[in-house]
PDB file of N, CA and C in Angstrom:
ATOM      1  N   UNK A   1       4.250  32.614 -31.543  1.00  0.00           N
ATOM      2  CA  UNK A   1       2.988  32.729 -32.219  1.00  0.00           C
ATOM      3  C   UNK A   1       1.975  31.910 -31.425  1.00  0.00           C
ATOM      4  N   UNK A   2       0.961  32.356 -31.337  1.00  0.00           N
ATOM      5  CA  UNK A   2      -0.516  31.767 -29.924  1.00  0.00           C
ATOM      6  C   UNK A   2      -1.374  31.453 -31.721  1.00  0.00           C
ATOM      7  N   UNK A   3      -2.496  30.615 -31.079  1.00  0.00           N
ATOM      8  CA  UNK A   3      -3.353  30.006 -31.947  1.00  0.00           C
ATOM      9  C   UNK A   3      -4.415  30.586 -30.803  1.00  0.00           C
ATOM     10  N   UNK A   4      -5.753  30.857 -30.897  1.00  0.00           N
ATOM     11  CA  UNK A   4      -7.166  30.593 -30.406  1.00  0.00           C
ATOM     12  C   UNK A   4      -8.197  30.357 -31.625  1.00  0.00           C
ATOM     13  N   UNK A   5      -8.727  29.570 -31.154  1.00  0.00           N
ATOM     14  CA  UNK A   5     -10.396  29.224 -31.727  1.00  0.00           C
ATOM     15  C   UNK A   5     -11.573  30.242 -31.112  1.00  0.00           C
ATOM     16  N   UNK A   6     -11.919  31.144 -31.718  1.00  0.00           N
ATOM     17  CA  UNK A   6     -12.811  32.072 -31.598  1.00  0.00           C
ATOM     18  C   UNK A   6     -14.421  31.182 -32.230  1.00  0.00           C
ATOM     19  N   UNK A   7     -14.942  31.213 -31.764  1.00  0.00           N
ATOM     20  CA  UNK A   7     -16.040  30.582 -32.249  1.00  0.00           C
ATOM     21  C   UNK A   7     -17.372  32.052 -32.652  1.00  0.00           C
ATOM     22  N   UNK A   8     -17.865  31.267 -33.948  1.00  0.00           N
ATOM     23  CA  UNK A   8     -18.776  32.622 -34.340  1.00  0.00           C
ATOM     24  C   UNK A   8     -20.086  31.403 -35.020  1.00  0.00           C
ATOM     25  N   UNK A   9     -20.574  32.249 -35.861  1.00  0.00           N
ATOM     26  CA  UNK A   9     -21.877  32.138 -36.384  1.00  0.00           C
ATOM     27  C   UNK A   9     -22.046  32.513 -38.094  1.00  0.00           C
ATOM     28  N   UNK A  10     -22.956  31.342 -38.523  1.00  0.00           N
ATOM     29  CA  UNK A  10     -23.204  31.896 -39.936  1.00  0.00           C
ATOM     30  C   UNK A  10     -21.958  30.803 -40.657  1.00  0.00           C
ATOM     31  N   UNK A  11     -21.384  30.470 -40.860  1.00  0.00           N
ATOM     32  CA  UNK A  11     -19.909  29.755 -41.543  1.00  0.00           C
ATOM     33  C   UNK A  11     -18.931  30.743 -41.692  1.00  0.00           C
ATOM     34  N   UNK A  12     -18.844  31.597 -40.671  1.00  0.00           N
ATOM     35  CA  UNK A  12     -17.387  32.453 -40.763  1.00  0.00           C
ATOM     36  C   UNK A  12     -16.546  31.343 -40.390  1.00  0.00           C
ATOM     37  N   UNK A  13     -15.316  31.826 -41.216  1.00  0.00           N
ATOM     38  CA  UNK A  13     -13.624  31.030 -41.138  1.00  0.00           C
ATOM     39  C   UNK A  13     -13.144  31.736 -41.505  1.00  0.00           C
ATOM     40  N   UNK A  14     -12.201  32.443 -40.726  1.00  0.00           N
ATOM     41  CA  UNK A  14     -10.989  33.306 -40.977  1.00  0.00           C
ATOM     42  C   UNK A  14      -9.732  32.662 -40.009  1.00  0.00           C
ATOM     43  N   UNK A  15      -8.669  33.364 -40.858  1.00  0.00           N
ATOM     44  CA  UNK A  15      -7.420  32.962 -40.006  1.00  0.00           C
ATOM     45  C   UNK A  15      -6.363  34.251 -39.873  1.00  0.00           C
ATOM     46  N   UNK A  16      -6.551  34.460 -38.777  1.00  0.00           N
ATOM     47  CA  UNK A  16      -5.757  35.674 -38.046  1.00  0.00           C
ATOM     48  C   UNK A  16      -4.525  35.392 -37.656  1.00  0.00           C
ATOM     49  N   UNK A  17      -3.351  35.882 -37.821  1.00  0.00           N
ATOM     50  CA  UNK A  17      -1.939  35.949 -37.302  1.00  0.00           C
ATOM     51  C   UNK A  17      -1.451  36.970 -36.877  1.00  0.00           C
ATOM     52  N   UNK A  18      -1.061  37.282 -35.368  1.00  0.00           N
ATOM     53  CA  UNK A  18      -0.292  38.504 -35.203  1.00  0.00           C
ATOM     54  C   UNK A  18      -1.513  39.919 -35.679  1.00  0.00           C
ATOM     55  N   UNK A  19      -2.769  39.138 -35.455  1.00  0.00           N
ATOM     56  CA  UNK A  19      -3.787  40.779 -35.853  1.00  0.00           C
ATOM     57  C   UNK A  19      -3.874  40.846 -37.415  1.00  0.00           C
ATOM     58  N   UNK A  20      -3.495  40.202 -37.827  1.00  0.00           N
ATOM     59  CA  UNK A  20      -3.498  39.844 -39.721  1.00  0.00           C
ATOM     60  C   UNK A  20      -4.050  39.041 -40.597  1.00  0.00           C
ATOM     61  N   UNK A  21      -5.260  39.460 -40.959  1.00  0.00           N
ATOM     62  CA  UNK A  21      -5.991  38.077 -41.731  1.00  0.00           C
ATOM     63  C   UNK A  21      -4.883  37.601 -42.580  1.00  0.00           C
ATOM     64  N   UNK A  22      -5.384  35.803 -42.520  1.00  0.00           N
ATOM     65  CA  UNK A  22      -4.233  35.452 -43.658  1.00  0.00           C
ATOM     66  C   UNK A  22      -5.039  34.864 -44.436  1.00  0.00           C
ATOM     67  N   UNK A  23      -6.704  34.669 -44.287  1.00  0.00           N
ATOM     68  CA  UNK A  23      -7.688  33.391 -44.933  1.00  0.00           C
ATOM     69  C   UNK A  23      -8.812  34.134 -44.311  1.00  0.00           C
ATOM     70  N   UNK A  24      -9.831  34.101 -45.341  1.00  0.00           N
ATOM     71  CA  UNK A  24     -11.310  34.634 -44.828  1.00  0.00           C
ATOM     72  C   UNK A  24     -12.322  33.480 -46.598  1.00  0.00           C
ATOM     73  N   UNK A  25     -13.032  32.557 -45.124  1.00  0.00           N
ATOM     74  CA  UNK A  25     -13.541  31.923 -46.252  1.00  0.00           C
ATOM     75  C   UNK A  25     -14.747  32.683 -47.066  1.00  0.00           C
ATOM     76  N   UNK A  26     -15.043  33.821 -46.290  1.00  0.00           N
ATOM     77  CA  UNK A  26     -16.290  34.592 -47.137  1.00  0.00           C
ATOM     78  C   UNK A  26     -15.216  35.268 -47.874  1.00  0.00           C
ATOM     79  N   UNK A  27     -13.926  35.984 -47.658  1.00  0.00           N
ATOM     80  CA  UNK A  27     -13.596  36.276 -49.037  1.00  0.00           C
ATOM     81  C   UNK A  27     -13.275  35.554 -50.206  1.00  0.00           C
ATOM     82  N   UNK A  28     -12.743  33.977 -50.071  1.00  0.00           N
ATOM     83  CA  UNK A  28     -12.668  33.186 -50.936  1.00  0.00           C
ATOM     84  C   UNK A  28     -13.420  31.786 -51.592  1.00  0.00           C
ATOM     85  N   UNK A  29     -14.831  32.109 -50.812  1.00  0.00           N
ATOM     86  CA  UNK A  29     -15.731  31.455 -50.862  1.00  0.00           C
ATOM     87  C   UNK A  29     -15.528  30.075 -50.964  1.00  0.00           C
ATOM     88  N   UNK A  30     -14.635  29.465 -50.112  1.00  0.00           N
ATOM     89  CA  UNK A  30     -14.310  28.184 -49.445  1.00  0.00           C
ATOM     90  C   UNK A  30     -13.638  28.142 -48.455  1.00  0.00           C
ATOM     91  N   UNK A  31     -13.420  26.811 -48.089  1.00  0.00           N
ATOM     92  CA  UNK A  31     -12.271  26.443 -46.637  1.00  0.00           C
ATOM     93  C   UNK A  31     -11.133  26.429 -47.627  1.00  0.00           C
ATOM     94  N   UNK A  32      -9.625  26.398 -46.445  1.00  0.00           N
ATOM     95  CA  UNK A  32      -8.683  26.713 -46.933  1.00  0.00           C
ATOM     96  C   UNK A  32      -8.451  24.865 -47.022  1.00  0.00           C
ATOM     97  N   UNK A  33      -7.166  24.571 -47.896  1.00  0.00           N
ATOM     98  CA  UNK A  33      -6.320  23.460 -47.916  1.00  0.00           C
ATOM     99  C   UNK A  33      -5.572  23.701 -46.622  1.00  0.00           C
ATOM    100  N   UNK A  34      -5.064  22.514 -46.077  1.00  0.00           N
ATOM    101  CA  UNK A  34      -3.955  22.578 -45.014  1.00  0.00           C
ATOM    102  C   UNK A  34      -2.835  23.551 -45.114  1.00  0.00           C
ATOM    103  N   UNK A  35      -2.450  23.303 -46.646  1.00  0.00           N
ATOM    104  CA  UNK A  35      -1.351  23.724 -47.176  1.00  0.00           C
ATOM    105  C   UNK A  35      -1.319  25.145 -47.272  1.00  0.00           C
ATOM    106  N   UNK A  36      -1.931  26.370 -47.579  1.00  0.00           N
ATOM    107  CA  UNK A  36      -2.749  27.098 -47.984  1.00  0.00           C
ATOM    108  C   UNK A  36      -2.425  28.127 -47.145  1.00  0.00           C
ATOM    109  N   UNK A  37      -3.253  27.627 -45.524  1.00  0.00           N
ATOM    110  CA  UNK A  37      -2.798  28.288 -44.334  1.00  0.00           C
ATOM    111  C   UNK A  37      -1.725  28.687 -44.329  1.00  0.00           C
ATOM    112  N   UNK A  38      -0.620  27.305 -44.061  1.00  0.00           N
ATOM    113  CA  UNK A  38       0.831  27.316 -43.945  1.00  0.00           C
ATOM    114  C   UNK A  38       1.433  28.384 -44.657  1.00  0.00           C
ATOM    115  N   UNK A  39       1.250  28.410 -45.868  1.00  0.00           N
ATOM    116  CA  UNK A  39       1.733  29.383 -47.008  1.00  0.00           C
ATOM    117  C   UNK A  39       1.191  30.730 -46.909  1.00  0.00           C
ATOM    118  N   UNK A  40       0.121  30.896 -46.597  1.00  0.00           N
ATOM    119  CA  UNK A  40      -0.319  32.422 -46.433  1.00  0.00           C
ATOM    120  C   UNK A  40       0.487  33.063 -45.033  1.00  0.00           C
ATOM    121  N   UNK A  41       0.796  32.083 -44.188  1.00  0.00           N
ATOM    122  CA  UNK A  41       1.393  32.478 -42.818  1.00  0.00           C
ATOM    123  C   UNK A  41       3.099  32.827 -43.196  1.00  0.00           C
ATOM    124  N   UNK A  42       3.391  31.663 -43.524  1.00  0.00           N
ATOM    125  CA  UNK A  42       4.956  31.902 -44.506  1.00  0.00           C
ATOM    126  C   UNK A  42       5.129  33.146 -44.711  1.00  0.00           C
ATOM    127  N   UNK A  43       4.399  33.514 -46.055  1.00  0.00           N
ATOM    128  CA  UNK A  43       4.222  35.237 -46.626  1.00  0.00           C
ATOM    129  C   UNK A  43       4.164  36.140 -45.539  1.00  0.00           C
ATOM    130  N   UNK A  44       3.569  36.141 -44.840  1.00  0.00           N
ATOM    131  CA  UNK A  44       3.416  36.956 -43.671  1.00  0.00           C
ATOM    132  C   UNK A  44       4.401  37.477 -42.361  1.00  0.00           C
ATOM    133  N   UNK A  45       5.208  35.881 -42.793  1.00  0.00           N
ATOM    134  CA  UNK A  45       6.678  36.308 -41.701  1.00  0.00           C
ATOM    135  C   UNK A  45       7.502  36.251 -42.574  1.00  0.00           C
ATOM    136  N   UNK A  46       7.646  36.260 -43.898  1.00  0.00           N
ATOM    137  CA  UNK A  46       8.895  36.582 -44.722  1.00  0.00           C
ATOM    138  C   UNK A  46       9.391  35.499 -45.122  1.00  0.00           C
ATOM    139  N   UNK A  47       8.497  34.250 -45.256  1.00  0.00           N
ATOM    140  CA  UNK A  47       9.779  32.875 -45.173  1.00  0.00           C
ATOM    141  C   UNK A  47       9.238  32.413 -46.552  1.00  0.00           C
TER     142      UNK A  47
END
């Protein structure tokens, strides 16, 4: 699994895995917890 920092504009924060949002702060109208990430990524590979 690769990480990049895409840099944008406006307060976009999303978190992409493998081409897969796992966190979009305009859809949840905040930043994520640390924890949050971890767990949405979890779900995503089955763990």
């Amino acid at each position: 699994m690769e990480s990049a920092l895409i840099e944008g504009s406006g307060g976009v924060f999303d978190v992409h895995v493998d081409g897969a949002q796992v966190w979009s702060k305009h859809e949840k109208d905040r930043f994520p917890e640390h924890h949050e990430v971890l767990e949405a990524i979890g779900k995503l590979k089955g763990r």
